[in-house]
C-alpha atoms as a PDB file:
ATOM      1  CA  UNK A   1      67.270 126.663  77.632  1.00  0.00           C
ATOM      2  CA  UNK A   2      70.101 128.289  79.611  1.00  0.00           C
ATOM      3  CA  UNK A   3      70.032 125.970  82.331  1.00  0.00           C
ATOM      4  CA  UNK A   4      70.437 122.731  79.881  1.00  0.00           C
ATOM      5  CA  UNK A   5      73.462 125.439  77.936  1.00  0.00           C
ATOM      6  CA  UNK A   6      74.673 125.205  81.853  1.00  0.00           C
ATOM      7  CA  UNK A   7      74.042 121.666  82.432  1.00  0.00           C
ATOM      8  CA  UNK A   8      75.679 120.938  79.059  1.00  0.00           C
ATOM      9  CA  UNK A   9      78.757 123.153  79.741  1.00  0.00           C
ATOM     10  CA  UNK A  10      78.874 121.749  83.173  1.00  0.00           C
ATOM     11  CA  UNK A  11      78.535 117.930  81.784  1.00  0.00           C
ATOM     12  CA  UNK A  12      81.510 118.539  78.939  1.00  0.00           C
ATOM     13  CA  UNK A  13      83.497 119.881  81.452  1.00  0.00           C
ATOM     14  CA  UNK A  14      83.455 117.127  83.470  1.00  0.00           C
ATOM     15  CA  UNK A  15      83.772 114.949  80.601  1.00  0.00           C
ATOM     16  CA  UNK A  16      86.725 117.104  79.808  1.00  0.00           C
ATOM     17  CA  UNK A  17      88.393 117.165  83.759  1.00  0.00           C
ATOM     18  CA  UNK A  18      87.677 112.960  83.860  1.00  0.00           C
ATOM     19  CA  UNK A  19      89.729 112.714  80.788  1.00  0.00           C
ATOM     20  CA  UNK A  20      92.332 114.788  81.977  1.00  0.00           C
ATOM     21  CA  UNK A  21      93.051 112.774  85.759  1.00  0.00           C
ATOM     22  CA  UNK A  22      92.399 109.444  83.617  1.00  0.00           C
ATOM     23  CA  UNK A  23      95.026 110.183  81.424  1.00  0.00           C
ATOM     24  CA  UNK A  24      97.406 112.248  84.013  1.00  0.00           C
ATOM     25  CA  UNK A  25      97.246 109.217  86.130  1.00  0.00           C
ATOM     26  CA  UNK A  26      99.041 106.839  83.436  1.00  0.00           C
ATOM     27  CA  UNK A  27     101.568 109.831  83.770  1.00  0.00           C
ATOM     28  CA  UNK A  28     105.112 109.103  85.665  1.00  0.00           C
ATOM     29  CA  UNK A  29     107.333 111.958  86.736  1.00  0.00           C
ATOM     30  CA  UNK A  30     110.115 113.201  88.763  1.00  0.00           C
ATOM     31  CA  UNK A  31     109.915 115.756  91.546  1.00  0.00           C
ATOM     32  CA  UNK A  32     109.296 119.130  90.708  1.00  0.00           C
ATOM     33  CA  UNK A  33     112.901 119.928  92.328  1.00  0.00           C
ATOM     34  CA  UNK A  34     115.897 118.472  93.403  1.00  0.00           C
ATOM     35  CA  UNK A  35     117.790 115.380  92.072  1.00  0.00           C
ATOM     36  CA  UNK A  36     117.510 111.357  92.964  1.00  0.00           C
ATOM     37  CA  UNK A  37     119.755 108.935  92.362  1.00  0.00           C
ATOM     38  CA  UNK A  38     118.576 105.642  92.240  1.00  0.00           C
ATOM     39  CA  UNK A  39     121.030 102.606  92.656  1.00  0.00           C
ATOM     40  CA  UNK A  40     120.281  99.068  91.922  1.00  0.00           C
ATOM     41  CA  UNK A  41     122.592  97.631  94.940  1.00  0.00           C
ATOM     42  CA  UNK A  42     126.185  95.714  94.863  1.00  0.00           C
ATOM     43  CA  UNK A  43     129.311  97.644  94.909  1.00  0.00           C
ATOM     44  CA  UNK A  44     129.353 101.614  93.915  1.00  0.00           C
ATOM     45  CA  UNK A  45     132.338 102.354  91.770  1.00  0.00           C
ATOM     46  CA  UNK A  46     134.773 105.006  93.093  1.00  0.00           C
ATOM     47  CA  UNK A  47     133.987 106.947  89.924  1.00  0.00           C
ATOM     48  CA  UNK A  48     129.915 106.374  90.650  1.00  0.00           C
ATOM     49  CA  UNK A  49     130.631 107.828  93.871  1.00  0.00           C
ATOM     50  CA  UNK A  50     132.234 110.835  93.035  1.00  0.00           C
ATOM     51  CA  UNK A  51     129.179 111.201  90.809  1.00  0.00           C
ATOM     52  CA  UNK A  52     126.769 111.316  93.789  1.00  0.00           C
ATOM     53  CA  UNK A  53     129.322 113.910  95.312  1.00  0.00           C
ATOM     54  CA  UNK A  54     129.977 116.163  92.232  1.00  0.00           C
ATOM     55  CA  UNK A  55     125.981 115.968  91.669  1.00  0.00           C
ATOM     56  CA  UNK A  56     125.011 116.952  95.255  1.00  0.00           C
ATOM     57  CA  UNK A  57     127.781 119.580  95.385  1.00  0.00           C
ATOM     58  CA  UNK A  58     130.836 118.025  96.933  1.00  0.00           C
ATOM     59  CA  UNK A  59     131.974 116.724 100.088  1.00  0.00           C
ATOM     60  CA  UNK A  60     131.464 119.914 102.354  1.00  0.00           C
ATOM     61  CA  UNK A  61     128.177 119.414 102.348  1.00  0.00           C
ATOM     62  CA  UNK A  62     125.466 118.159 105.022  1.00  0.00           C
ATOM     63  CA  UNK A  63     124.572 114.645 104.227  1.00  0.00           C
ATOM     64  CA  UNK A  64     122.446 112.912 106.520  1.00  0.00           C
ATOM     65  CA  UNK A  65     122.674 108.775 105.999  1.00  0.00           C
ATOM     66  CA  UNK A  66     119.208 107.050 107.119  1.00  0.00           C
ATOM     67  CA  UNK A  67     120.093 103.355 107.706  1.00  0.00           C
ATOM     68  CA  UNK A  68     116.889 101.930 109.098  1.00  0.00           C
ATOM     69  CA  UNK A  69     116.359  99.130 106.090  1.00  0.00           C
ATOM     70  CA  UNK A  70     119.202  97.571 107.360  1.00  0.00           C
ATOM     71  CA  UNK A  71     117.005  96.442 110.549  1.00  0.00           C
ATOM     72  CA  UNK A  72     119.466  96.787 113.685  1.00  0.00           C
ATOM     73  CA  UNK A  73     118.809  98.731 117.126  1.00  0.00           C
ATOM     74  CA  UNK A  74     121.347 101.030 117.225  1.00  0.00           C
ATOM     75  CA  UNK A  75     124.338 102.489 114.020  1.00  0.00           C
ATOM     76  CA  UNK A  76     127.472 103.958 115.193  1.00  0.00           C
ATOM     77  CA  UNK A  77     128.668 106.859 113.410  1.00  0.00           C
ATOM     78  CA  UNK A  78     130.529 105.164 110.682  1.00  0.00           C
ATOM     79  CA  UNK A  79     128.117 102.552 109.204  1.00  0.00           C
ATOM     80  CA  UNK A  80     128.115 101.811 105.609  1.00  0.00           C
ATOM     81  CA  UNK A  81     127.896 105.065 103.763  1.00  0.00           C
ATOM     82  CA  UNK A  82     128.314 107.183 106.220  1.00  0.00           C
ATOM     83  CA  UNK A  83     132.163 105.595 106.884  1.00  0.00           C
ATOM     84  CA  UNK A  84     132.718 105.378 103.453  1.00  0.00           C
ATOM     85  CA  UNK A  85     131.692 109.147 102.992  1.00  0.00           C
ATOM     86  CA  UNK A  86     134.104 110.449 105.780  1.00  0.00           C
ATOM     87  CA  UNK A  87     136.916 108.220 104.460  1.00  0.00           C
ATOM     88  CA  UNK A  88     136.365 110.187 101.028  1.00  0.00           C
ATOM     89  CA  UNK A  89     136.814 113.559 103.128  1.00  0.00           C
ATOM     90  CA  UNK A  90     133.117 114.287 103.926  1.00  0.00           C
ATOM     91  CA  UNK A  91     133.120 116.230 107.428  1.00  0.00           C
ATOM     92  CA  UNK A  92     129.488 117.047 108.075  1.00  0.00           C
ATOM     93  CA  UNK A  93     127.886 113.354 107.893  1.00  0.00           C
ATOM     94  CA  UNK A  94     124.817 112.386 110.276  1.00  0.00           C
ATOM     95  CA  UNK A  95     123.251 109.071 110.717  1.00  0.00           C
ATOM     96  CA  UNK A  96     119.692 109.371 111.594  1.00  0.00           C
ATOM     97  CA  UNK A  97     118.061 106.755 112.503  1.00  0.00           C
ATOM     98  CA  UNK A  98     114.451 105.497 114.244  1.00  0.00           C
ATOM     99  CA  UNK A  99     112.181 102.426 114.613  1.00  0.00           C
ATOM    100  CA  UNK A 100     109.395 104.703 116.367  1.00  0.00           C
ATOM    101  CA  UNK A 101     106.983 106.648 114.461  1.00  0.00           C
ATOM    102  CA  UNK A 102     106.401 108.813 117.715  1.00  0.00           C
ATOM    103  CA  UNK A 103     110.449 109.636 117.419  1.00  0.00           C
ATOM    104  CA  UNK A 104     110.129 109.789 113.788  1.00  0.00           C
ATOM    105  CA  UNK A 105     107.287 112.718 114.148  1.00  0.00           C
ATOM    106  CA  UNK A 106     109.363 114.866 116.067  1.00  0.00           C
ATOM    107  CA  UNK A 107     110.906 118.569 115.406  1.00  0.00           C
ATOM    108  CA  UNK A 108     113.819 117.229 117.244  1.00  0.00           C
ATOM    109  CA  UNK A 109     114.416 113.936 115.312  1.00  0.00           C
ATOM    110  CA  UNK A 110     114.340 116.058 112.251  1.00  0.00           C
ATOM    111  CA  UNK A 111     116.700 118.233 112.265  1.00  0.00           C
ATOM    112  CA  UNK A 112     119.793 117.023 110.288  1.00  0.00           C
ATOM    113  CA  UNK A 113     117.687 117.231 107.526  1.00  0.00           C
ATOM    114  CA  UNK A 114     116.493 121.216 107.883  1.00  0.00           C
ATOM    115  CA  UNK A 115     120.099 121.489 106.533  1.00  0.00           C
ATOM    116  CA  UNK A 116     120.825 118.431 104.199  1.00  0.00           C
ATOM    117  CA  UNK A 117     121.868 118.824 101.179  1.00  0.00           C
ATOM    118  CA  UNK A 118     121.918 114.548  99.996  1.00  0.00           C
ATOM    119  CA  UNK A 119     120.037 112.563 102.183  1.00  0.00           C
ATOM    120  CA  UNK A 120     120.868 108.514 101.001  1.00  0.00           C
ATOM    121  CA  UNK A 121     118.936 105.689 101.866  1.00  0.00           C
ATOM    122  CA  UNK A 122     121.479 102.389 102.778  1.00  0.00           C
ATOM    123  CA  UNK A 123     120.037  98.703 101.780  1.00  0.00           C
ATOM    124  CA  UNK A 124     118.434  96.055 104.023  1.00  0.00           C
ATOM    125  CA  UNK A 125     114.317  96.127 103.345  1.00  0.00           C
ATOM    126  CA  UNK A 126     112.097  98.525 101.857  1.00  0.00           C
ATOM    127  CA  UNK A 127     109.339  98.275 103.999  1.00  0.00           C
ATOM    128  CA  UNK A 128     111.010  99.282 107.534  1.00  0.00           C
ATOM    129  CA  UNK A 129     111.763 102.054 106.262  1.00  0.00           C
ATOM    130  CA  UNK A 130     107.774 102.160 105.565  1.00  0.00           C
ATOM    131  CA  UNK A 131     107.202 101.533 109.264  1.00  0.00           C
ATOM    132  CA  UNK A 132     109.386 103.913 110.625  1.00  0.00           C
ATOM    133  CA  UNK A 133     109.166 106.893 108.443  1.00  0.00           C
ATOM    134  CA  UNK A 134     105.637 107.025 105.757  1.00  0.00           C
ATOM    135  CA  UNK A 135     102.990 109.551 106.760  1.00  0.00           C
ATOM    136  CA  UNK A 136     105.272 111.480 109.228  1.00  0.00           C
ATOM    137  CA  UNK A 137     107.371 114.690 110.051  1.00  0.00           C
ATOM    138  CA  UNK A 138     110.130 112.601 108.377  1.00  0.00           C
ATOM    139  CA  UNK A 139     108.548 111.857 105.289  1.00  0.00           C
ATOM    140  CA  UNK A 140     107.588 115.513 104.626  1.00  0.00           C
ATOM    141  CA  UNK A 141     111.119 116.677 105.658  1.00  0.00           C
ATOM    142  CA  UNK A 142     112.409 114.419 102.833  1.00  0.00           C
ATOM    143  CA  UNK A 143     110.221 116.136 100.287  1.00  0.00           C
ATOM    144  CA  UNK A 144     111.697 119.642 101.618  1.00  0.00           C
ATOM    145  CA  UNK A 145     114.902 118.167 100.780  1.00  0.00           C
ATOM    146  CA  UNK A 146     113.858 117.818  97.010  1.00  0.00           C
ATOM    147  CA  UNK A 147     112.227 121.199  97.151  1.00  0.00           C
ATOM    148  CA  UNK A 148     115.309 123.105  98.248  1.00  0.00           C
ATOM    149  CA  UNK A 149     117.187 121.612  95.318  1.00  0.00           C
ATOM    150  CA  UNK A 150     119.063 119.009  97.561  1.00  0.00           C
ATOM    151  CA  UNK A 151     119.668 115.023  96.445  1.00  0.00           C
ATOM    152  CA  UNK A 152     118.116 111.825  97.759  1.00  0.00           C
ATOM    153  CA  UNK A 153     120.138 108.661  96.917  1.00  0.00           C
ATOM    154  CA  UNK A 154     119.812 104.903  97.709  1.00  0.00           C
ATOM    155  CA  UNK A 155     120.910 101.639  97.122  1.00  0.00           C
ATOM    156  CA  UNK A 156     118.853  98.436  96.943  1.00  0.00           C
ATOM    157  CA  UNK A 157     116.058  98.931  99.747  1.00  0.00           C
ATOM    158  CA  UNK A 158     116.893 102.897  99.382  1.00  0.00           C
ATOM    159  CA  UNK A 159     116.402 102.883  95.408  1.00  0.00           C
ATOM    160  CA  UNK A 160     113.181 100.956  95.541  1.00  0.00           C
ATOM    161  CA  UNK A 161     111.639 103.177  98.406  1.00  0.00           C
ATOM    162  CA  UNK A 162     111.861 105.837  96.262  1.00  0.00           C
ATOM    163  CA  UNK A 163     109.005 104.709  93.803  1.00  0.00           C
ATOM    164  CA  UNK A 164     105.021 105.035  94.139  1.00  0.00           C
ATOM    165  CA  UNK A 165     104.540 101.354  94.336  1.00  0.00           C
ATOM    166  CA  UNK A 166     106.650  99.527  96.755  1.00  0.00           C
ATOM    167  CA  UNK A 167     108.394  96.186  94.748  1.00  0.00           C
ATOM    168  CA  UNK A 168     109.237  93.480  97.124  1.00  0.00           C
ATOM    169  CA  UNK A 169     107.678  94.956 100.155  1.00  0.00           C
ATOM    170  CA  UNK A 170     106.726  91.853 102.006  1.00  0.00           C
ATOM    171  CA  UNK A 171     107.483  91.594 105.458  1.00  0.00           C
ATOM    172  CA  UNK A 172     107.800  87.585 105.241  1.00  0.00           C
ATOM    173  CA  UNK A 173     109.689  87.429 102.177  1.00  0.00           C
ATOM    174  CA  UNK A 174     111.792  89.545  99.475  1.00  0.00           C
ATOM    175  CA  UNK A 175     110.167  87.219  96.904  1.00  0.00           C
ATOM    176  CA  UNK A 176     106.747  88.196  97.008  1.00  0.00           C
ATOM    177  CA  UNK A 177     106.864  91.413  94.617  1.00  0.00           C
ATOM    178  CA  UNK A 178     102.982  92.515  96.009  1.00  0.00           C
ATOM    179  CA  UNK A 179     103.569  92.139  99.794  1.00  0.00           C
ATOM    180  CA  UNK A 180     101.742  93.586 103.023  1.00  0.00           C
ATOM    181  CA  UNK A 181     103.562  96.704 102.316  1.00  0.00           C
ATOM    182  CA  UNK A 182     102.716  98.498  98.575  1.00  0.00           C
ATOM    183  CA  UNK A 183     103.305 102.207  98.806  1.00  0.00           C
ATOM    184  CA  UNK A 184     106.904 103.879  98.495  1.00  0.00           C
ATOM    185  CA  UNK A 185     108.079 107.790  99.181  1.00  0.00           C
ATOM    186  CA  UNK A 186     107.054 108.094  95.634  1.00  0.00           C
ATOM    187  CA  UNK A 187     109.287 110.730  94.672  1.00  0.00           C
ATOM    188  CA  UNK A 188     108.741 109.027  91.180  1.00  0.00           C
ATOM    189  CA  UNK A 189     105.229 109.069  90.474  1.00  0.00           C
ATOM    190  CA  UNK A 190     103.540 106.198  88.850  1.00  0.00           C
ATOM    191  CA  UNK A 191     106.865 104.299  89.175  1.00  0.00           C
ATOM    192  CA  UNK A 192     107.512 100.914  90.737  1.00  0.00           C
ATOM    193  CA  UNK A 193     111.177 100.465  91.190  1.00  0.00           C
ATOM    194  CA  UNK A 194     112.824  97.133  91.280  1.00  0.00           C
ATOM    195  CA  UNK A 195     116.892  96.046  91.855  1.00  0.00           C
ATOM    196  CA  UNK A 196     119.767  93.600  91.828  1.00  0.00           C
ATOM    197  CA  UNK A 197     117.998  92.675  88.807  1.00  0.00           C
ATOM    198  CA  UNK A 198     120.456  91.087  86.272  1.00  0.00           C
ATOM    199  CA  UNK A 199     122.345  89.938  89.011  1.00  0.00           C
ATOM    200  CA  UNK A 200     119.721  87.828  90.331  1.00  0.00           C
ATOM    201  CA  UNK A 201     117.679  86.515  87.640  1.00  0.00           C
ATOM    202  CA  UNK A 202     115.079  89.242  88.460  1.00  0.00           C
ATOM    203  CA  UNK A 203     114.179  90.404  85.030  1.00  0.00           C
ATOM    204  CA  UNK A 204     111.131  89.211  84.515  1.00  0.00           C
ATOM    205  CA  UNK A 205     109.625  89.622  87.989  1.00  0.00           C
ATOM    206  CA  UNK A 206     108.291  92.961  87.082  1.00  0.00           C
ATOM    207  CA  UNK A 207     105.407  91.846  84.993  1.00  0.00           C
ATOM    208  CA  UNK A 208     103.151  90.615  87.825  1.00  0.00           C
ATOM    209  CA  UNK A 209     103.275  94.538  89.093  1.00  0.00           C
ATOM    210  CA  UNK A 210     102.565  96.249  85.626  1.00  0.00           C
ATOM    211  CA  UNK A 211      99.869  93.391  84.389  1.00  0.00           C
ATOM    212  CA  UNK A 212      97.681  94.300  87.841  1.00  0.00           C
ATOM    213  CA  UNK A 213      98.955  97.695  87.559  1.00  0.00           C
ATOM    214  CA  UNK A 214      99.089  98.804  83.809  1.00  0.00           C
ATOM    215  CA  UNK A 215      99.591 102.776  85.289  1.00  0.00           C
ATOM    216  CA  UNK A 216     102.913 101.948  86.330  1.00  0.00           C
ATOM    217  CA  UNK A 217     106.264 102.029  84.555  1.00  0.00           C
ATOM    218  CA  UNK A 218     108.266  99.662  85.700  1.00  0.00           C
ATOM    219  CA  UNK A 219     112.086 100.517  86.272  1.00  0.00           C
ATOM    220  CA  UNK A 220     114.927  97.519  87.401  1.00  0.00           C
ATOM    221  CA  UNK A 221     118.281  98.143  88.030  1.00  0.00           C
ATOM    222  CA  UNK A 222     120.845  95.889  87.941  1.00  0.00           C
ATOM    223  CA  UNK A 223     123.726  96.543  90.252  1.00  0.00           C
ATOM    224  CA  UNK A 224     126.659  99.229  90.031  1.00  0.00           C
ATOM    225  CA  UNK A 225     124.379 101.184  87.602  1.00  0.00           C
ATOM    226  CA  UNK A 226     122.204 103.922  88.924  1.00  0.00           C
ATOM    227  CA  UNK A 227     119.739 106.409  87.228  1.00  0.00           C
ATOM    228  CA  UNK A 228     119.988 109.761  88.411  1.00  0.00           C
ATOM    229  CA  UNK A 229     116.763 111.379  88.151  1.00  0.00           C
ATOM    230  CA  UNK A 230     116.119 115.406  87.470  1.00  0.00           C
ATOM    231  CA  UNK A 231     112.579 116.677  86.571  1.00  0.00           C
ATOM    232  CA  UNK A 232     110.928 113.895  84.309  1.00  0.00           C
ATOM    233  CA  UNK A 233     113.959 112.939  82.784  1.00  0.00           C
ATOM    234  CA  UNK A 234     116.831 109.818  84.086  1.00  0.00           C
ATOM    235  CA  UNK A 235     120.329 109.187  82.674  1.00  0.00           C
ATOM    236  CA  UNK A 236     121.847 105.677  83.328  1.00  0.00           C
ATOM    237  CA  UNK A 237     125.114 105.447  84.648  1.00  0.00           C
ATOM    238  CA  UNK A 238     127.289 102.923  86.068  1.00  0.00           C
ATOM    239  CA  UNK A 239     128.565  99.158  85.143  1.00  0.00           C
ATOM    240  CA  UNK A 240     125.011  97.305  84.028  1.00  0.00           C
ATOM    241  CA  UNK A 241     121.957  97.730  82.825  1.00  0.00           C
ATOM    242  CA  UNK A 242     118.848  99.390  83.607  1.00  0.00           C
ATOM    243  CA  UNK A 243     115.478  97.412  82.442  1.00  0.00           C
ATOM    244  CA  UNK A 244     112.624  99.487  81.293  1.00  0.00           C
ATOM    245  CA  UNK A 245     108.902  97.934  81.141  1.00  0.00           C
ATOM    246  CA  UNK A 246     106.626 100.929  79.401  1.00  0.00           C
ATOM    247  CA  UNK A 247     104.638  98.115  77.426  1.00  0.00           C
ATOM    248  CA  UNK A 248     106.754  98.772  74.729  1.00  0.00           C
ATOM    249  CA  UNK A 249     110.657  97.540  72.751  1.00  0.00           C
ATOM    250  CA  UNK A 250     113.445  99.519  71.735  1.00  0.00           C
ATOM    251  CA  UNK A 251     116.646  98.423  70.329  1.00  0.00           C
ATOM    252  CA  UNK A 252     119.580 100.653  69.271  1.00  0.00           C
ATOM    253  CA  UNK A 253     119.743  98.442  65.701  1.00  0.00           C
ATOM    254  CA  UNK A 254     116.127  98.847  65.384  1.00  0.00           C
ATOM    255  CA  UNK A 255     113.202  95.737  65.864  1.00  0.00           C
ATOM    256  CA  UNK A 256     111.713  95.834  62.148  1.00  0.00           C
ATOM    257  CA  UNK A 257     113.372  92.441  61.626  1.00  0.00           C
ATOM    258  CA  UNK A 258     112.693  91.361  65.082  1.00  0.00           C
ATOM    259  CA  UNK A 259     110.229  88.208  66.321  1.00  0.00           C
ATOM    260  CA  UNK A 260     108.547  90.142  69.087  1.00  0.00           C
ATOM    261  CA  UNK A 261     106.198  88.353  71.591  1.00  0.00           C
ATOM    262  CA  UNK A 262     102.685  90.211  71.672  1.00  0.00           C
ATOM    263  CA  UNK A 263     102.953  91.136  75.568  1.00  0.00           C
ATOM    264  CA  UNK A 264     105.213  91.013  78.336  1.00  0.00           C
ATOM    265  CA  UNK A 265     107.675  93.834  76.498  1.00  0.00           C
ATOM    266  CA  UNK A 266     111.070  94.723  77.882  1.00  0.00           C
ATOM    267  CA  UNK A 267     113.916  96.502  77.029  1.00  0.00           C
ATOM    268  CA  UNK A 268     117.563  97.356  77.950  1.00  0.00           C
ATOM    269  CA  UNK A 269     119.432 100.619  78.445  1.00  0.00           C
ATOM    270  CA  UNK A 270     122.992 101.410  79.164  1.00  0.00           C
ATOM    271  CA  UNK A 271     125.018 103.838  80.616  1.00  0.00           C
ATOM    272  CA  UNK A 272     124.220 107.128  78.700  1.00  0.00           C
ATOM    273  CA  UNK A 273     121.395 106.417  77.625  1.00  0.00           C
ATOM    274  CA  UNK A 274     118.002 109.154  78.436  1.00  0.00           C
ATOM    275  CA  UNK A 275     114.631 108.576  79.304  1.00  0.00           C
ATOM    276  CA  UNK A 276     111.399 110.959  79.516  1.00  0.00           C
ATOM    277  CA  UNK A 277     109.288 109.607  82.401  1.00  0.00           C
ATOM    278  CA  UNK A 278     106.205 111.689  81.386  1.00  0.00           C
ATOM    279  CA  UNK A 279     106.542 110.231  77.588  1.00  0.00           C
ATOM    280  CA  UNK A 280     108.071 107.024  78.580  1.00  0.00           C
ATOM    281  CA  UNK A 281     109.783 107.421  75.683  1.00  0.00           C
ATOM    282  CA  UNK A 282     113.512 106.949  75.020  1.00  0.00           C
ATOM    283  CA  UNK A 283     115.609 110.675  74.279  1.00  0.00           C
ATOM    284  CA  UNK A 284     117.363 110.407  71.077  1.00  0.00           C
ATOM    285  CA  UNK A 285     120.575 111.643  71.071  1.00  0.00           C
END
C-alpha cells in the first residue's frame, strides 16, 4: 500500500510538473534584467533617439555597435550608428565586429562588451549575425549585458534577432519567413519578431509562423516605431504601428459590433500603448 501511496504521489506529480512546462512553454517573457529596444527599421526620429540614450543612461556611456548583418569585410569607426552616436556627443563608441566563430569565441574579441552599457544591433540580415555570433563567448557576453542592467537595441535585422524564433532567416531570400536559419538570441522568449511591416505590405506574413508554431506570439513592427522591452512588459513608441498576433482582437472602441473572421486574428497598437508578454494581454490604462 505505501509503495502504490508513492507511486501515486510520484505519478500526480508528474502529472502536475507536465502541466506546468506545457503550459510555461506557451509563456513569452522578457529578460529577467536589463532593457531591449526593439526597432522595426527606416529612419529613427531624433526624439526616438534620445529615447535609446535617456533609457540606457546618456551619452557617456560605453556602447558597443555590432554591425555584422550588414554583410561587409571590414566597418570603419563611424558606420551607421556608431557615426550617428558620436555626432550626438557619444565619446566611448566601439564597433565590434566578426565573421569567424573562432574570433567570435575569444576573451579578447569580447571585451568592449565586459563594460557596455547599450550594445545595438545595425540592419542588413538576421541570420549572419546567427553565423557569426549564436552558441559562443559572444552570445553569452550579450546576456551579461542584460544581467548587469545594460540595453540591447536594434533595427530591422537587429530587432528581429532578438526573438526566440528567427522571422525571415533564409539565407537565399528575405521572403521565406521559415528559412535555413530559425533560432534568434531570444532575449524574448516564445517571441518571433518581424519588421518594416506596414511599410512593406508585411502584415499578414506572420501567420505562416504562429499557425506551425501556435507557442509563439508574434510581434511586427512597422518602421520609426520601436517597443522598448523591460521585464515582461513593452511600451510602443515612435511614428507607426506595432502589430500584435496573440490569437486574439482588441480595439480601443471595442469589437462587440465587429464582423470578426474565426482565425487569422490581428491587432494594432500605437505609441503608448502597454503590453504583458506573460498574459499577452493588453495593460489598461
Amino acid at each position: 500500500m505505501k509503495a502504490y501511496g508513492a507511486l501515486l504521489i510520484l505519478t500526480i506529480s508528474f502529472i502536475s510538473c507536465f502541466c506546468q512546462d506545457s503550459a510555461n512553454s506557451r509563456f513569452s517573457a522578457g529578460p529577467a534584467n536589463g532593457t531591449l529596444i526593439i526597432i522595426g527599421g527606416g529612419e529613427i526620429s531624433e526624439s526616438l533617439n534620445r529615447k535609446i540614450m535617456e533609457i540606457s543612461g546618456g551619452l557617456q556611456i560605453p556602447i558597443v555597435v555590432i554591425p555584422t548583418a550588414d554583410g561587409r569585410g571590414t566597418y570603419d569607426n563611424d558606420f551607421g550608428e556608431a557615426g550617428l552616436l558620436r555626432k550626438m556627443g557619444a565619446g566611448n563608441v566601439t564597433i565590434l565586429h566578426t565573421d569567424d566563430r573562432n574570433v567570435a569565441n575569444t576573451e579578447e574579441f569580447v571585451k568592449p562588451l565586459l563594460d557596455a552599457k547599450l550594445v545595438w544591433f545595425s540592419g542588413g540580415r538576421q541570420w549572419r549575425l546567427v553565423d557569426a555570433y549564436k552558441n559562443t563567448l559572444t552570445e553569452k557576453m550579450l546576456w551579461r549585458v542584460l544581467e548587469n542592467g545594460g540595453t540591447i537595441g536594434g533595427s530591422s535585422a537587429g530587432a528581429t534577432i532578438q526573438g526566440s524564433f528567427l522571422v525571415r532567416g533564409d539565407t537565399k531570400n528575405n521572403q521565406i519567413m521559415m528559412g535555413d536559419h530559425q533560432e534568434g538570441f531570444g532575449f524574448l522568449k516564445n517571441v518571433a519578431i518581424d519588421q518594416h511591416v506596414l511599410a512593406r505590405n508585411r502584415h499578414f506574413d506572420m501567420f505562416e509562423i504562429v499557425r506551425q508554431h501556435p507557442e509563439l506570439l508574434g510581434i511586427g513592427i512597422d518602421e520609426s516605431t520601436a517597443i522598448i522591452v523591460k521585464g515582461d512588459t513593452f511600451e510602443v513608441v515612435g511614428r507607426s504601428y506595432v502589430v500584435v498576433y496573440d490569437g486574439k482582437f482588441w480595439s480601443r472602441e471595442g469589437s462587440e459590433l465587429k464582423k470578426l473572421p474565426e482565425k487569422d486574428l490581428f491587432y494594432f497598437l500605437r505609441e503608448g500603448d502597454r503590453y504583458n508578454l506573460r498574459e499577452r494581454a493588453i495593460i489598461s490604462k
